[in-house]
PDB file of N, CA and C in Angstrom:
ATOM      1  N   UNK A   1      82.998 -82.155  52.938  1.00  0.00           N
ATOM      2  CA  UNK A   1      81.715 -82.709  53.311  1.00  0.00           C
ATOM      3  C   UNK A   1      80.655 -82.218  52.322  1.00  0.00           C
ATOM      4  N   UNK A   2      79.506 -83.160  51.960  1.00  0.00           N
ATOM      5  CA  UNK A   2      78.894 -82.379  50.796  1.00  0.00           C
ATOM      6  C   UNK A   2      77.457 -82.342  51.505  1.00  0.00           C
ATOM      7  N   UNK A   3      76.755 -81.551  50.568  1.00  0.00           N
ATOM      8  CA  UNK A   3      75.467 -80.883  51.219  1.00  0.00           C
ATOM      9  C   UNK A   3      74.635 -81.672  51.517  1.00  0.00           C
ATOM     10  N   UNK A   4      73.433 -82.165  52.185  1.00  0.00           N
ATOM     11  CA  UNK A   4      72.763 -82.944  52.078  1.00  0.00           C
ATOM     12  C   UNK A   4      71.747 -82.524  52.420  1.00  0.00           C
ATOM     13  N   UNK A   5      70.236 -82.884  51.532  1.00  0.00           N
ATOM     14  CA  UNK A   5      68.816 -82.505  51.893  1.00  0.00           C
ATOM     15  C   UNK A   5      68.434 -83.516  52.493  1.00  0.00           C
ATOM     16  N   UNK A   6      66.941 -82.837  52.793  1.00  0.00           N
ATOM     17  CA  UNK A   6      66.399 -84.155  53.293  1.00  0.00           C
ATOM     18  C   UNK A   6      64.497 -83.912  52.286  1.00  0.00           C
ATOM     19  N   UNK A   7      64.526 -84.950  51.813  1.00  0.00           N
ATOM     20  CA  UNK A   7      62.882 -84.682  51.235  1.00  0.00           C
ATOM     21  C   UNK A   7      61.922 -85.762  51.373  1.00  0.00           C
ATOM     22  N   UNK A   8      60.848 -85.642  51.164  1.00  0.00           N
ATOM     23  CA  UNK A   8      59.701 -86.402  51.422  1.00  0.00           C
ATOM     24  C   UNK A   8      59.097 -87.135  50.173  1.00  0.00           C
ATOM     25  N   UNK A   9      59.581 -88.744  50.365  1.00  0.00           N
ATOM     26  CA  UNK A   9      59.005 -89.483  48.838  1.00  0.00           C
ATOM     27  C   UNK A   9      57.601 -89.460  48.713  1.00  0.00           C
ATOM     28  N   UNK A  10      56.858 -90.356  48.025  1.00  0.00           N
ATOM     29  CA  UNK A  10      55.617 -90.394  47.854  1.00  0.00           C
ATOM     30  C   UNK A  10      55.018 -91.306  49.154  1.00  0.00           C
ATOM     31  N   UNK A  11      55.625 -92.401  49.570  1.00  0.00           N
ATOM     32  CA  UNK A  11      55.005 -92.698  50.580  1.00  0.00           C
ATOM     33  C   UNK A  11      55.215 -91.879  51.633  1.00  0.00           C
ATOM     34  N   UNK A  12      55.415 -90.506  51.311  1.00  0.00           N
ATOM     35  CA  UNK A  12      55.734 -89.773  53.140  1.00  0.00           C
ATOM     36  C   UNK A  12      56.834 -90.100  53.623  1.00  0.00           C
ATOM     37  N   UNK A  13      57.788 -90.985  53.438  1.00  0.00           N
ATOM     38  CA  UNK A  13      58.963 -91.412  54.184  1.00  0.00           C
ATOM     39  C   UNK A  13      60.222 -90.228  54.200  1.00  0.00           C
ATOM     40  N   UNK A  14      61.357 -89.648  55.152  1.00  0.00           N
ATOM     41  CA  UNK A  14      62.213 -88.692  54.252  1.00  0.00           C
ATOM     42  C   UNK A  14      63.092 -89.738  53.811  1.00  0.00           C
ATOM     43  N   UNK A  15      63.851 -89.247  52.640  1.00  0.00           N
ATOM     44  CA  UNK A  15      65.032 -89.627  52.286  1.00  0.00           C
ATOM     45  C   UNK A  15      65.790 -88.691  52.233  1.00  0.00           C
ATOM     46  N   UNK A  16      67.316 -88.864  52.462  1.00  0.00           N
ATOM     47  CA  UNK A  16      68.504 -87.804  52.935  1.00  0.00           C
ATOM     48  C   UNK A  16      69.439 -88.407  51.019  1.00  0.00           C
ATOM     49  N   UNK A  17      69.360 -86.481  50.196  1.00  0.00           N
ATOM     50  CA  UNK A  17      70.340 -87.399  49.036  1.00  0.00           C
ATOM     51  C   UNK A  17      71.583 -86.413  49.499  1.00  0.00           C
ATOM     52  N   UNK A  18      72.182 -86.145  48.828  1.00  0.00           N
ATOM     53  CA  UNK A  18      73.535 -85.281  48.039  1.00  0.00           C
ATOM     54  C   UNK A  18      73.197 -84.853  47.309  1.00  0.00           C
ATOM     55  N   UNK A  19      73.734 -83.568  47.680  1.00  0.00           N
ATOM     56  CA  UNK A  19      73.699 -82.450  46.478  1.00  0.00           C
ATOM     57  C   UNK A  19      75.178 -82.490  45.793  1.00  0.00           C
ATOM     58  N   UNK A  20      75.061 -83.140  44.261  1.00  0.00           N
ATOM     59  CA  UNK A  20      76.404 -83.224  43.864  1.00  0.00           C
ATOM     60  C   UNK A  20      76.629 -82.098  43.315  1.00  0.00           C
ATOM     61  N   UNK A  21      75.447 -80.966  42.726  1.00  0.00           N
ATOM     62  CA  UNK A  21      75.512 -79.848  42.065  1.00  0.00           C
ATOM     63  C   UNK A  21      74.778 -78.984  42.273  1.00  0.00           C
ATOM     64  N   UNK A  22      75.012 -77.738  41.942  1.00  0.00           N
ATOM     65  CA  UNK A  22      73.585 -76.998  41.724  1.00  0.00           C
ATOM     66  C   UNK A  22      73.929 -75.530  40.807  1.00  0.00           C
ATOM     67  N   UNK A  23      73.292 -75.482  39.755  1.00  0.00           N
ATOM     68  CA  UNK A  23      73.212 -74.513  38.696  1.00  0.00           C
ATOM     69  C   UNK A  23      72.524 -73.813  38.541  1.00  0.00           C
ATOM     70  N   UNK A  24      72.180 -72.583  37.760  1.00  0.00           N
ATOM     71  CA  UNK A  24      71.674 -72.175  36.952  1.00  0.00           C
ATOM     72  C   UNK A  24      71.366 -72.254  35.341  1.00  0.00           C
ATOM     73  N   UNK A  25      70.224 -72.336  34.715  1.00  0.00           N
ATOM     74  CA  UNK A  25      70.209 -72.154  33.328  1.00  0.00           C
ATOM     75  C   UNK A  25      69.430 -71.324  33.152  1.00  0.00           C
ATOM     76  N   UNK A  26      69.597 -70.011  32.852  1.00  0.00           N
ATOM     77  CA  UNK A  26      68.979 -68.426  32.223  1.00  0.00           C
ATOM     78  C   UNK A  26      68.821 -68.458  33.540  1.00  0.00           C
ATOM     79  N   UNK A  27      67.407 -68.511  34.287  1.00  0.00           N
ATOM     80  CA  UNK A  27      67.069 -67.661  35.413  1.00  0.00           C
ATOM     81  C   UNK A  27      66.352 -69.308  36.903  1.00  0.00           C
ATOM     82  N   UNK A  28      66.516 -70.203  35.712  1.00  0.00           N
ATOM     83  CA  UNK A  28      66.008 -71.435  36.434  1.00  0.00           C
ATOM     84  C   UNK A  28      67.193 -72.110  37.098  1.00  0.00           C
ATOM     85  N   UNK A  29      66.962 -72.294  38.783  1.00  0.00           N
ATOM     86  CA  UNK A  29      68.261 -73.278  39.292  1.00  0.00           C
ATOM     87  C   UNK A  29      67.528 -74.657  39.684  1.00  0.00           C
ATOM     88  N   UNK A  30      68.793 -74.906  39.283  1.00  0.00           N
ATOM     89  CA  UNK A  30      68.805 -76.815  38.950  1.00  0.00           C
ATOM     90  C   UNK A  30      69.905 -77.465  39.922  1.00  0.00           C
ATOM     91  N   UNK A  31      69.540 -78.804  40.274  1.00  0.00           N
ATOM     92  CA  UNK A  31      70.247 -79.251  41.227  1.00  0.00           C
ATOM     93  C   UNK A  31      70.210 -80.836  40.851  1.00  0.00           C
ATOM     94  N   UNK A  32      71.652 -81.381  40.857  1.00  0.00           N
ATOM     95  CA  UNK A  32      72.227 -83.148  40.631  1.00  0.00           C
ATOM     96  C   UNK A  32      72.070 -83.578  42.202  1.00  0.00           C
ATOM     97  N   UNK A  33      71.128 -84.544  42.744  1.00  0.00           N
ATOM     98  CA  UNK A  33      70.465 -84.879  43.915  1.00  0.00           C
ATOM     99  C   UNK A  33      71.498 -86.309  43.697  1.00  0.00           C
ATOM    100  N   UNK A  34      71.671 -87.172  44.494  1.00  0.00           N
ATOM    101  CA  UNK A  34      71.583 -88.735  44.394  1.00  0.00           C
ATOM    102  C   UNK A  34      71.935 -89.198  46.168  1.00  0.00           C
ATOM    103  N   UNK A  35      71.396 -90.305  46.060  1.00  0.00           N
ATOM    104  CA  UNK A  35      71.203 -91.486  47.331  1.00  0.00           C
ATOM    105  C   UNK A  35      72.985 -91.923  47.821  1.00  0.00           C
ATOM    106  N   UNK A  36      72.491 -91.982  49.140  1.00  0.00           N
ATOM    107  CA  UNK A  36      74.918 -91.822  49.401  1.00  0.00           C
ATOM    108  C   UNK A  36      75.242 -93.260  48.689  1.00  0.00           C
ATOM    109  N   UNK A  37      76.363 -93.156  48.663  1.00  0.00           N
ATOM    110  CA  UNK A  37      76.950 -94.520  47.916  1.00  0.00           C
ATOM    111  C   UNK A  37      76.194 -95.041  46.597  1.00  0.00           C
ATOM    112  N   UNK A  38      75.465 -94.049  46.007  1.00  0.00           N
ATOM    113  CA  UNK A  38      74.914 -94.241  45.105  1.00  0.00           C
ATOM    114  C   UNK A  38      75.517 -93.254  43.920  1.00  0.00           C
ATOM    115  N   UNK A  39      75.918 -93.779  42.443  1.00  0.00           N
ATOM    116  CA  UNK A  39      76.757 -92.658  41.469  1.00  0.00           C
ATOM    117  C   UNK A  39      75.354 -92.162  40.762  1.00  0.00           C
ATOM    118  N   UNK A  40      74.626 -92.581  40.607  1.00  0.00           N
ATOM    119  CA  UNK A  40      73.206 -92.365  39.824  1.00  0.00           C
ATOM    120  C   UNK A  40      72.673 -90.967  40.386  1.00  0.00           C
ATOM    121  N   UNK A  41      72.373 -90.112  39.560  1.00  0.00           N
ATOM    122  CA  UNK A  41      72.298 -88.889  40.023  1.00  0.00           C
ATOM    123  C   UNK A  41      71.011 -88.201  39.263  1.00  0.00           C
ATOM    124  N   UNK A  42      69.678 -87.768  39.987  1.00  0.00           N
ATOM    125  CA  UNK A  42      68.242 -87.714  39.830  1.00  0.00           C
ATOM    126  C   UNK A  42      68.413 -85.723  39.615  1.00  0.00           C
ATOM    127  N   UNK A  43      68.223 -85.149  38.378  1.00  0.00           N
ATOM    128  CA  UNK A  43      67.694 -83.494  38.221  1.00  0.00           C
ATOM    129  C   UNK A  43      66.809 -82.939  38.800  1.00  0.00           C
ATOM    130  N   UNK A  44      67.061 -81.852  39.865  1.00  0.00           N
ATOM    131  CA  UNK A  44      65.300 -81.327  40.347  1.00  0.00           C
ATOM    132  C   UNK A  44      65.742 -79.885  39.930  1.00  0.00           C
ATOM    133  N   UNK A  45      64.382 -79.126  39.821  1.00  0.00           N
ATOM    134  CA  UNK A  45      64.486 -77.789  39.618  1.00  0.00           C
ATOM    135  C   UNK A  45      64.335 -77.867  41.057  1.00  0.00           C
ATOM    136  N   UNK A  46      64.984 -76.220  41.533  1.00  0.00           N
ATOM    137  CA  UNK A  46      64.429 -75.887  42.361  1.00  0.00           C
ATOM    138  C   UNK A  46      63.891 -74.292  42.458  1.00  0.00           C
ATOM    139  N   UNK A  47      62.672 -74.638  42.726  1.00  0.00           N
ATOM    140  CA  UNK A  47      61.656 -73.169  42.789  1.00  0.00           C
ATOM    141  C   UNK A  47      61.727 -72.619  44.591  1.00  0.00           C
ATOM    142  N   UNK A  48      61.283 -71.621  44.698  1.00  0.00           N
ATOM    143  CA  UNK A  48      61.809 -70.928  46.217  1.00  0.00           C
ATOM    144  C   UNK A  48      60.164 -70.135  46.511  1.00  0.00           C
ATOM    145  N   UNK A  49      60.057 -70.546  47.861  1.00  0.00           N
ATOM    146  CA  UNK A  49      58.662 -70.252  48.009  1.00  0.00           C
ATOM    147  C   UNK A  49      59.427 -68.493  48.654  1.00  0.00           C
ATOM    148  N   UNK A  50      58.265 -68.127  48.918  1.00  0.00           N
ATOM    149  CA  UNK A  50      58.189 -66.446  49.345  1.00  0.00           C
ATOM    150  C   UNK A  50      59.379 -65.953  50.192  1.00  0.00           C
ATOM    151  N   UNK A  51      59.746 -67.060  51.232  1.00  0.00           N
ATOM    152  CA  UNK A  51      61.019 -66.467  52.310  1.00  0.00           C
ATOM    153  C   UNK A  51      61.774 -67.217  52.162  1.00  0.00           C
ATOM    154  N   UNK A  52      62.167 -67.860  50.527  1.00  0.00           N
ATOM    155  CA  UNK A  52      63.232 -68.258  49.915  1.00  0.00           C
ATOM    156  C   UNK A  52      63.667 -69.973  50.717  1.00  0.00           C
ATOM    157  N   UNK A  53      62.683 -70.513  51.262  1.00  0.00           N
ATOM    158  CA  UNK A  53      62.559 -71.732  51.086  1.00  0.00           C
ATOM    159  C   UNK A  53      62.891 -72.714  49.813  1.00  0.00           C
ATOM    160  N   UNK A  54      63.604 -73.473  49.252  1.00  0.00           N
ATOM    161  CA  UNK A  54      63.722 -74.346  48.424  1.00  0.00           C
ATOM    162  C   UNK A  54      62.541 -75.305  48.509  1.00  0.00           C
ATOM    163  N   UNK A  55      62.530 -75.778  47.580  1.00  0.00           N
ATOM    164  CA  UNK A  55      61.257 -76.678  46.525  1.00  0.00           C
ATOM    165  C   UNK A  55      62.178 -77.515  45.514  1.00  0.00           C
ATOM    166  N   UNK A  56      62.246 -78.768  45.926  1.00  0.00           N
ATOM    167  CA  UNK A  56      63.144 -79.407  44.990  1.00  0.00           C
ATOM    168  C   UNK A  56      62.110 -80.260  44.372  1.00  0.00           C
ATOM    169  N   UNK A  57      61.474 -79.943  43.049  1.00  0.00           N
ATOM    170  CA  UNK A  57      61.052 -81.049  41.773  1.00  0.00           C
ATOM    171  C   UNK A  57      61.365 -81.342  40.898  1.00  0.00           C
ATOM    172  N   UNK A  58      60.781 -82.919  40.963  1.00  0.00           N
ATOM    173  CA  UNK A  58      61.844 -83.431  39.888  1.00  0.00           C
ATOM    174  C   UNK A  58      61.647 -83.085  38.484  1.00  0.00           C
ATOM    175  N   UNK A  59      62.890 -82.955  37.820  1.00  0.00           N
ATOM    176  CA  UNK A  59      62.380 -82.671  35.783  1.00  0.00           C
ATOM    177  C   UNK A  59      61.838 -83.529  35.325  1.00  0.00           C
ATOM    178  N   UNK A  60      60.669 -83.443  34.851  1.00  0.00           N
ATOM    179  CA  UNK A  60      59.923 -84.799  34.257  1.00  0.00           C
ATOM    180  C   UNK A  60      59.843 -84.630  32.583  1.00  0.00           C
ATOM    181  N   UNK A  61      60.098 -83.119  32.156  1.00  0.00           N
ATOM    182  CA  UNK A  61      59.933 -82.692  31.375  1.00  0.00           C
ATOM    183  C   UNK A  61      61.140 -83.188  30.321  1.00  0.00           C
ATOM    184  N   UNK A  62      61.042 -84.130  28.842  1.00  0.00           N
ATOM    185  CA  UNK A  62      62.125 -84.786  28.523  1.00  0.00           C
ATOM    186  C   UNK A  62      62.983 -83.523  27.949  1.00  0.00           C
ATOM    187  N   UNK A  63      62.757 -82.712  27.049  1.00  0.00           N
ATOM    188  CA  UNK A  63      63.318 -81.664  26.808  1.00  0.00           C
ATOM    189  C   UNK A  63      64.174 -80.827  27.127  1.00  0.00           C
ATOM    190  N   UNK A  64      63.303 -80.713  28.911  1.00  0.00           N
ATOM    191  CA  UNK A  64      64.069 -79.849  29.468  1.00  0.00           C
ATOM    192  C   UNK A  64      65.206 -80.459  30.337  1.00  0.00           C
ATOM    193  N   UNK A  65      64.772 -81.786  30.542  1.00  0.00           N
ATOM    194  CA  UNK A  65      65.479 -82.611  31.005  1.00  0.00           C
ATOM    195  C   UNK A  65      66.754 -82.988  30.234  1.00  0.00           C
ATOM    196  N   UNK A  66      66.544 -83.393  28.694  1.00  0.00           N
ATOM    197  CA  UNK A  66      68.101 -83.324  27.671  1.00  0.00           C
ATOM    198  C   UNK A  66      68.692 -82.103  27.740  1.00  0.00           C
ATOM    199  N   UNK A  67      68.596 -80.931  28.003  1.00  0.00           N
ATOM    200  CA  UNK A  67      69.040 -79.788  27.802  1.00  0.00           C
ATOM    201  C   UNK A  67      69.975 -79.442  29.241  1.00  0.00           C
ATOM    202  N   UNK A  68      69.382 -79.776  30.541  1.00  0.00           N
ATOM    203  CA  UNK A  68      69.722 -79.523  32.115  1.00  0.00           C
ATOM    204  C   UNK A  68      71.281 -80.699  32.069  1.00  0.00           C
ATOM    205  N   UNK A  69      70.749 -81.765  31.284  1.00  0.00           N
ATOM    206  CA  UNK A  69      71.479 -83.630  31.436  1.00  0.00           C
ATOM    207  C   UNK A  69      72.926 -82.619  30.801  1.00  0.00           C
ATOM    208  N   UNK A  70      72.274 -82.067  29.389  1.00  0.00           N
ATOM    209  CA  UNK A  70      73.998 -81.335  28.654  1.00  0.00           C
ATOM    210  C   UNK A  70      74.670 -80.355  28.964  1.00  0.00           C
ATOM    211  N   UNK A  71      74.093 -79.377  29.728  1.00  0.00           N
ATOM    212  CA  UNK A  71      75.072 -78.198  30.592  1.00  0.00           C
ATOM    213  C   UNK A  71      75.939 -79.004  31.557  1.00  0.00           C
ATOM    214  N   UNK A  72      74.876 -80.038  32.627  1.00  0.00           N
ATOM    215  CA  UNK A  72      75.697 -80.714  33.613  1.00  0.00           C
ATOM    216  C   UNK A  72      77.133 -81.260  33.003  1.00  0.00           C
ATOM    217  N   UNK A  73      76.509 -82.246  31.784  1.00  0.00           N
ATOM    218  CA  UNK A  73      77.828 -82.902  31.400  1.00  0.00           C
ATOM    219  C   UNK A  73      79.029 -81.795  30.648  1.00  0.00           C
ATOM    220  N   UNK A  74      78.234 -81.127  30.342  1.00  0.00           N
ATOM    221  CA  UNK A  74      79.705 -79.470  29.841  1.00  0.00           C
ATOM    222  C   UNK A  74      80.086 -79.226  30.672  1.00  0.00           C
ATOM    223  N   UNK A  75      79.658 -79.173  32.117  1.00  0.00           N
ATOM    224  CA  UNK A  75      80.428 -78.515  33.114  1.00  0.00           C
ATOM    225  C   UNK A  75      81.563 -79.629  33.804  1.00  0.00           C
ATOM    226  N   UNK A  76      81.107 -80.809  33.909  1.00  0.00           N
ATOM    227  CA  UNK A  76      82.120 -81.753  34.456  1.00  0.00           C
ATOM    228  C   UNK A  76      83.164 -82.108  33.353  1.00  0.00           C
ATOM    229  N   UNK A  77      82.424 -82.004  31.613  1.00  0.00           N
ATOM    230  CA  UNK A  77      83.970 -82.311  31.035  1.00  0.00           C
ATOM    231  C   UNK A  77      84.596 -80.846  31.454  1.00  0.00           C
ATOM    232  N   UNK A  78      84.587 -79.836  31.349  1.00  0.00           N
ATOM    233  CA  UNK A  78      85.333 -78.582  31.787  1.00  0.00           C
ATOM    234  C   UNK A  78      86.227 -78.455  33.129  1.00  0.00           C
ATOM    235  N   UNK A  79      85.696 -79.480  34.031  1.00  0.00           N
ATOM    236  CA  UNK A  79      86.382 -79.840  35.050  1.00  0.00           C
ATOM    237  C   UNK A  79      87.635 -81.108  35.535  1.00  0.00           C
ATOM    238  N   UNK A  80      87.912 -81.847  34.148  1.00  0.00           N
ATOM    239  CA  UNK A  80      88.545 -82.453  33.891  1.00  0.00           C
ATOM    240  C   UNK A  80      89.734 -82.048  33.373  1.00  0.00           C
TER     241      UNK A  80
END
């Protein structure tokens, strides 16, 4: 069974994704989110408020975003 959040879009509505992953890179954790029956898979950091609450935002950042996109894909070819 796989993990599932639940978060709040811009219109306020929740949406429930899958957590297909969740990493680390140096000291930042990162998480592969996507919609069920959906293969398309959306990057959020996630930051942790004071009593370790999760904060899932999305990478908007392209950089950091090519860099998060190529560990993911190193880790699934490694799993092949």
């Amino acid at each position: 069974m796989s993990d599932i959040v639940e978060l709040i879009n811009d219109e306020g509505k929740v949406e429930k994704l899958i957590i297909n992953a969740s990493f680390h890179i140096d000291d930042i954790e990162y998480a592969v989110l996507s919609y069920p029956n959906s293969e398309e898979g959306m990057i959020y950091r996630i930051d942790r408020e004071e009593d370790d609450t999760p904060i899932f935002n999305i990478v908007e950042d392209r950089d950091e975003l090519q860099e998060v996109i190529d560990v993911y894909e190193g880790m699934a070819e490694d799993l092949i």
